[in-house]
N, C-alpha and C. Protein backbone atom coordinates (compact mmCIF):
# COMPACT_ATOMS: atom_id res chain seq x y z
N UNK A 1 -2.75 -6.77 6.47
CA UNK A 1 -3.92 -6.44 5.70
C UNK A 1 -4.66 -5.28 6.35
N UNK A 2 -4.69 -5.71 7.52
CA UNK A 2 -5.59 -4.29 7.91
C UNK A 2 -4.69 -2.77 7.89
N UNK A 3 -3.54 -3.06 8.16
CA UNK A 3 -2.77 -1.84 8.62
C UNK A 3 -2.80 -1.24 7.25
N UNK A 4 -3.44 -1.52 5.72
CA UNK A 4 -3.17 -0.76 4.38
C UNK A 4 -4.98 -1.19 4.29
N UNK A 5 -5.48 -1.25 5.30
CA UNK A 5 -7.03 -0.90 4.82
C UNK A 5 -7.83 -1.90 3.83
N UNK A 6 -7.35 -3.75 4.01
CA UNK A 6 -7.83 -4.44 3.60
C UNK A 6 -8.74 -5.33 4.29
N UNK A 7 -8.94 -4.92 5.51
CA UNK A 7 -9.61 -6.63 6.32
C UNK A 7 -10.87 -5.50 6.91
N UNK A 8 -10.90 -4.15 7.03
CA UNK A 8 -12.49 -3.47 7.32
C UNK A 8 -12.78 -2.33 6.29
N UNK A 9 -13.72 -1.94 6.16
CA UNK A 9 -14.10 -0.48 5.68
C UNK A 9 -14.18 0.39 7.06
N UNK A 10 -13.75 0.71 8.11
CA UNK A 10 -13.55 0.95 9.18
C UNK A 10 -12.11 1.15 9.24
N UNK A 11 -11.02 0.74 8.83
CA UNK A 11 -10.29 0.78 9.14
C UNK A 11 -9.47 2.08 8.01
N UNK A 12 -8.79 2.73 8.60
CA UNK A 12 -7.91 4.24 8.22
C UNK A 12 -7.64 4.52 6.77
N UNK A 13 -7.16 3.61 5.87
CA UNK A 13 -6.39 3.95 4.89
C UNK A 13 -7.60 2.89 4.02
N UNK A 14 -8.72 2.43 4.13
CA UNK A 14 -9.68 1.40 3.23
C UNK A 14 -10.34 2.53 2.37
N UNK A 15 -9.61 1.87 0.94
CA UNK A 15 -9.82 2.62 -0.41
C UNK A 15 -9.32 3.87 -0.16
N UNK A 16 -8.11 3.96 0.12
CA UNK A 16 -7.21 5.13 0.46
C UNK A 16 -7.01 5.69 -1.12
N UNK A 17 -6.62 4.88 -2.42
CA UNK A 17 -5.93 5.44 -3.41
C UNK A 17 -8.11 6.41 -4.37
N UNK A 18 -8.92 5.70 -3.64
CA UNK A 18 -9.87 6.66 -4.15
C UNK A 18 -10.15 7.90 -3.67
N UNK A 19 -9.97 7.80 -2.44
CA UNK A 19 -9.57 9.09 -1.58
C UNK A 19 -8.62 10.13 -2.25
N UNK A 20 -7.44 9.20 -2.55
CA UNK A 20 -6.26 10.38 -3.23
C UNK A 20 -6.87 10.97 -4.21
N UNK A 21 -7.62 9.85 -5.47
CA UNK A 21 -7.96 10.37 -6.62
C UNK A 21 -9.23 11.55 -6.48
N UNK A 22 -9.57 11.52 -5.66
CA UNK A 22 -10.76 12.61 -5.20
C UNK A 22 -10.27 13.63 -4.86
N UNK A 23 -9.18 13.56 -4.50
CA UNK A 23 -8.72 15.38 -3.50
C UNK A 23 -7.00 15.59 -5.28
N UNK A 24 -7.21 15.22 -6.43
CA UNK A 24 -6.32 15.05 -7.01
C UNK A 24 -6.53 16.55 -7.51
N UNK A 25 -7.52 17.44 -7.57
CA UNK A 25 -7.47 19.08 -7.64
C UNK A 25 -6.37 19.57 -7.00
N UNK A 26 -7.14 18.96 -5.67
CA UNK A 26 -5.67 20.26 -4.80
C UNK A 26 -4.41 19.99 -4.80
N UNK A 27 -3.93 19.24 -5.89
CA UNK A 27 -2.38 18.79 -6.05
C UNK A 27 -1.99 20.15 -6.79
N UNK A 28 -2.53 20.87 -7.44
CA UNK A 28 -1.66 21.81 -8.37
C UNK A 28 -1.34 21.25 -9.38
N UNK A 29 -1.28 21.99 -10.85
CA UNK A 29 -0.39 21.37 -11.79
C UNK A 29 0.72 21.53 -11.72
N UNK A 30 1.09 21.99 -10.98
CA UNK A 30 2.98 22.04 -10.92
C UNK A 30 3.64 20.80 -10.49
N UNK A 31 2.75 19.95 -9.87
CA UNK A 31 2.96 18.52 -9.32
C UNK A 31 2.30 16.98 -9.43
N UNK A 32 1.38 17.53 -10.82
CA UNK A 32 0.09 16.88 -11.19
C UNK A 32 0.65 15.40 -11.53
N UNK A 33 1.76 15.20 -12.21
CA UNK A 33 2.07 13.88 -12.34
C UNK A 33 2.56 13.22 -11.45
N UNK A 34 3.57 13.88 -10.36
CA UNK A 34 4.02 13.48 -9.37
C UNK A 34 3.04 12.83 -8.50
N UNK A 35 2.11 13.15 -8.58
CA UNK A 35 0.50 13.17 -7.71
C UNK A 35 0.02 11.77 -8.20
N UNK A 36 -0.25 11.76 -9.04
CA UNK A 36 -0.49 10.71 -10.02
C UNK A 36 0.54 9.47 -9.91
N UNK A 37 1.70 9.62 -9.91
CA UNK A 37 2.71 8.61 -9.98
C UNK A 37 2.78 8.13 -8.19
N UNK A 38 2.24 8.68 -7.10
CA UNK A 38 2.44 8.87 -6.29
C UNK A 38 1.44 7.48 -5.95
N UNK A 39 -0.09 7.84 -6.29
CA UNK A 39 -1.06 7.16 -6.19
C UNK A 39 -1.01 5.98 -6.51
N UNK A 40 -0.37 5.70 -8.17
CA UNK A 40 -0.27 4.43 -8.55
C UNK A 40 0.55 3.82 -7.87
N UNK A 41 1.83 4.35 -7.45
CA UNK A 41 2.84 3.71 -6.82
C UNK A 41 2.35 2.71 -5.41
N UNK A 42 1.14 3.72 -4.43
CA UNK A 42 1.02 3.86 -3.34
C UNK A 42 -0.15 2.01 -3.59
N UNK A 43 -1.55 2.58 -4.41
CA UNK A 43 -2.10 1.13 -4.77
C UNK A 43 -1.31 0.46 -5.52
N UNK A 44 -0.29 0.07 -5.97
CA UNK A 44 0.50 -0.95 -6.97
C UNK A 44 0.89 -1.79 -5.29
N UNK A 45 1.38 -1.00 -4.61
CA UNK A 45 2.59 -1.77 -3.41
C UNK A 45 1.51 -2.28 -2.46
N UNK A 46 0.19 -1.94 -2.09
CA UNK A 46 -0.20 -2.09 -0.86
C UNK A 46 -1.30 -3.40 -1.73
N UNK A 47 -1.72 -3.19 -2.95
CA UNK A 47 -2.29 -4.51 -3.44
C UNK A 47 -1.26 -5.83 -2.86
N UNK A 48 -0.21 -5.57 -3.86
CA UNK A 48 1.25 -6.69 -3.54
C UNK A 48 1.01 -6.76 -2.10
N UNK A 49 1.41 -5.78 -1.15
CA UNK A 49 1.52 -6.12 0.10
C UNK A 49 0.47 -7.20 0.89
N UNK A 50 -0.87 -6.77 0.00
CA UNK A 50 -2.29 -7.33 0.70
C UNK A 50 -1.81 -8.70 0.46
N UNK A 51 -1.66 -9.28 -0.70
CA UNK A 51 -1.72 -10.46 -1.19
C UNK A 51 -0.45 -11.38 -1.11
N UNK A 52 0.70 -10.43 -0.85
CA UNK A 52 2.02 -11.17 0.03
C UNK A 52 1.89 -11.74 1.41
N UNK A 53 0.73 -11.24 1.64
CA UNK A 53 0.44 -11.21 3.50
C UNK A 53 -0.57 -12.77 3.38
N UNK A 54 -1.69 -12.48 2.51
CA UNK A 54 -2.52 -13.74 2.63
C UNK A 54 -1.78 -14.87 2.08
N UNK A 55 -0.98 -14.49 1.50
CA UNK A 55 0.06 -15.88 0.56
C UNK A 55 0.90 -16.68 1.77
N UNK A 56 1.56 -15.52 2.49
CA UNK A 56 1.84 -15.96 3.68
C UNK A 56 1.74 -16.96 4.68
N UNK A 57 0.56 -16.72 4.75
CA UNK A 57 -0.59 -17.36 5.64
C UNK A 57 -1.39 -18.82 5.48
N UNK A 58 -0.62 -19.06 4.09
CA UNK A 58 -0.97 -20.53 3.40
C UNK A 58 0.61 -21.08 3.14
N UNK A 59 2.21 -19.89 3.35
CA UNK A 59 2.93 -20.49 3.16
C UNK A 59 3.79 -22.05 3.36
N UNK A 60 3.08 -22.56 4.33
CA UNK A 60 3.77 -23.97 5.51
C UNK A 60 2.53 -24.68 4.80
N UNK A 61 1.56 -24.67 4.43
CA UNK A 61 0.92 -25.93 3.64
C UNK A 61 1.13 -25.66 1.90
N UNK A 62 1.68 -25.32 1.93
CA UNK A 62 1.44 -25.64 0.04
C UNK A 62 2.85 -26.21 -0.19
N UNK A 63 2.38 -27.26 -0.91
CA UNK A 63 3.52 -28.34 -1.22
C UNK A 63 4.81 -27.19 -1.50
N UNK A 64 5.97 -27.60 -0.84
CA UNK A 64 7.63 -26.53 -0.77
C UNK A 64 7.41 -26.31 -0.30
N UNK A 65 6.23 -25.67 0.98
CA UNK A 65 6.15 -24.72 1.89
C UNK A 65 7.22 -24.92 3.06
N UNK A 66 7.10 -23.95 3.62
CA UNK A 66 7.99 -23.82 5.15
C UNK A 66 7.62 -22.72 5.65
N UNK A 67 8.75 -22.63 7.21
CA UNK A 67 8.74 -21.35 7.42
C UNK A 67 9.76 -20.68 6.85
N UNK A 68 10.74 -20.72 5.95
CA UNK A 68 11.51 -20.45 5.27
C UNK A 68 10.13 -19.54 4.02
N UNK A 69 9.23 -20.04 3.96
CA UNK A 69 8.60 -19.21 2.42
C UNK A 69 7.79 -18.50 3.15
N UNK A 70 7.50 -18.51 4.31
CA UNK A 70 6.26 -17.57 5.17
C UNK A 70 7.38 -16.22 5.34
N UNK A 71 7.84 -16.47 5.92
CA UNK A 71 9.56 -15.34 5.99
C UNK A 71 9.39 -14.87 4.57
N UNK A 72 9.90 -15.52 3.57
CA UNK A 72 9.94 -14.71 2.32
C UNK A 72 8.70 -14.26 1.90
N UNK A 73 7.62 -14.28 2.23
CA UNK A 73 6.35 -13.72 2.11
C UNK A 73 6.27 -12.86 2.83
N UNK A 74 6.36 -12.48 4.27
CA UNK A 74 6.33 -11.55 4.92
C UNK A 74 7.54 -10.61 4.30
N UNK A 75 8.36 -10.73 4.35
CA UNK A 75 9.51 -9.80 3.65
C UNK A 75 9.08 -9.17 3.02
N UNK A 76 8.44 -9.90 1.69
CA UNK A 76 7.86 -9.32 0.48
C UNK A 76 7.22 -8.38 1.02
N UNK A 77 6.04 -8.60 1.76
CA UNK A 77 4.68 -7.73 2.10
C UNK A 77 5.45 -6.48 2.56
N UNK A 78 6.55 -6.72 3.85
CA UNK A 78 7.16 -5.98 4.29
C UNK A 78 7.43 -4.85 3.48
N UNK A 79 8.39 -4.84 2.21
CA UNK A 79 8.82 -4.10 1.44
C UNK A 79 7.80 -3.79 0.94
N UNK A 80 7.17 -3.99 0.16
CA UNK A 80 5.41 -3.41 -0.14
C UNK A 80 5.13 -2.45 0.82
N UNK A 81 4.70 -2.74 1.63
CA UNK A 81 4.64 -1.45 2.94
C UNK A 81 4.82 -0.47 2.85
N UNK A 82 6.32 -0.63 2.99
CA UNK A 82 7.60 0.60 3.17
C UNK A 82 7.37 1.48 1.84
N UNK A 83 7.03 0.85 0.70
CA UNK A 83 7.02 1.16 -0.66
C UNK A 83 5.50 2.71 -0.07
N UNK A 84 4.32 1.80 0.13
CA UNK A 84 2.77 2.37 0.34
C UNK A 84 2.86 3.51 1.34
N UNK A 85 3.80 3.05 1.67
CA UNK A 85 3.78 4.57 2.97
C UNK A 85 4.62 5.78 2.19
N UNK A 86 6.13 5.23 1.96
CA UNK A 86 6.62 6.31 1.34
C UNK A 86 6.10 7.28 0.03
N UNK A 87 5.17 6.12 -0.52
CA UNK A 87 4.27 7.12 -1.57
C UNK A 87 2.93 7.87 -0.70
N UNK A 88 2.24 7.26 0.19
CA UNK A 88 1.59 7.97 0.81
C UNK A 88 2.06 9.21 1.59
N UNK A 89 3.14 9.68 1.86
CA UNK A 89 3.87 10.18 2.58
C UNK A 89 4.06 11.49 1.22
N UNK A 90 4.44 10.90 0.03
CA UNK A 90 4.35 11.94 -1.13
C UNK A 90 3.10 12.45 -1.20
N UNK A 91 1.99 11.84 -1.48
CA UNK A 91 0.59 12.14 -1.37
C UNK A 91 0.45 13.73 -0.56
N UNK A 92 0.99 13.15 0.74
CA UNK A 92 0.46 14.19 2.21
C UNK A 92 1.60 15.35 1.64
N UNK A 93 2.50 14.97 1.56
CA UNK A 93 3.67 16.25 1.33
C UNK A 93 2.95 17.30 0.07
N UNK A 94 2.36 16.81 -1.03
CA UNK A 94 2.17 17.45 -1.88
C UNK A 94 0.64 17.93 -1.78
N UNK A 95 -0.27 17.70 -1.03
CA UNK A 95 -1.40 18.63 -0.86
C UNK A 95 -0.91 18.94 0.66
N UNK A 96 -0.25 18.92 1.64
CA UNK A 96 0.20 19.46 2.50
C UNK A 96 -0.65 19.16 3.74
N UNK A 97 -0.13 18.16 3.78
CA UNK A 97 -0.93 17.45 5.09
C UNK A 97 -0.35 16.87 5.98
N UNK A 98 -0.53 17.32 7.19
CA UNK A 98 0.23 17.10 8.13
C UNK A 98 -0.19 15.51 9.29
N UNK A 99 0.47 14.89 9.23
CA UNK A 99 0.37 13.46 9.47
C UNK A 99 -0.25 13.61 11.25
């Protein structure tokens, strides 16, 4: 949660996809949807991720639970991640920002 900017307003990437939508000028129209598809992609995965993570975290008490469903919860979040970065990563590439 924190590492996609859910557990502070302090923390790096909190309300990152309003950020994007604010600097969405300096995308150019030559890349304007890409920009756009970039953003949604980036909040679609890191929501999932947020809420794969707290699901997690209740996985071993909710009736079926185990560590068998905490694993498949973290996984999930996992891939969410990977998803939020690689669109953030489009984000930076296309107004040209160097990480």
């Amino acid at each position: 949660m924190e590492y996609l900017g859910f557990k502070s307003t302090n923390d790096p990437l909190f309300q990152a996809d309003k950020t994007m939508m604010r600097l969405k000028d300096k995308a150019g129209d030559s890349r304007e949807v890409e920009y756009y598809e970039a953003i949604d992609i980036f909040a679609q995965n890191a929501e999932e991720a947020n809420s794969m993570a707290f699901v997690s975290s209740w996985g071993e008490a909710n009736p079926g639970g185990g560590k068998d469903r905490i694993k498949l919860f973290i996984e999930r979040s996992k891939n969410n991640v990977i998803k939020s970065k690689d669109a953030l990563k489009t984000v930076m590439d296309i107004l040209d920002l160097k990480p």
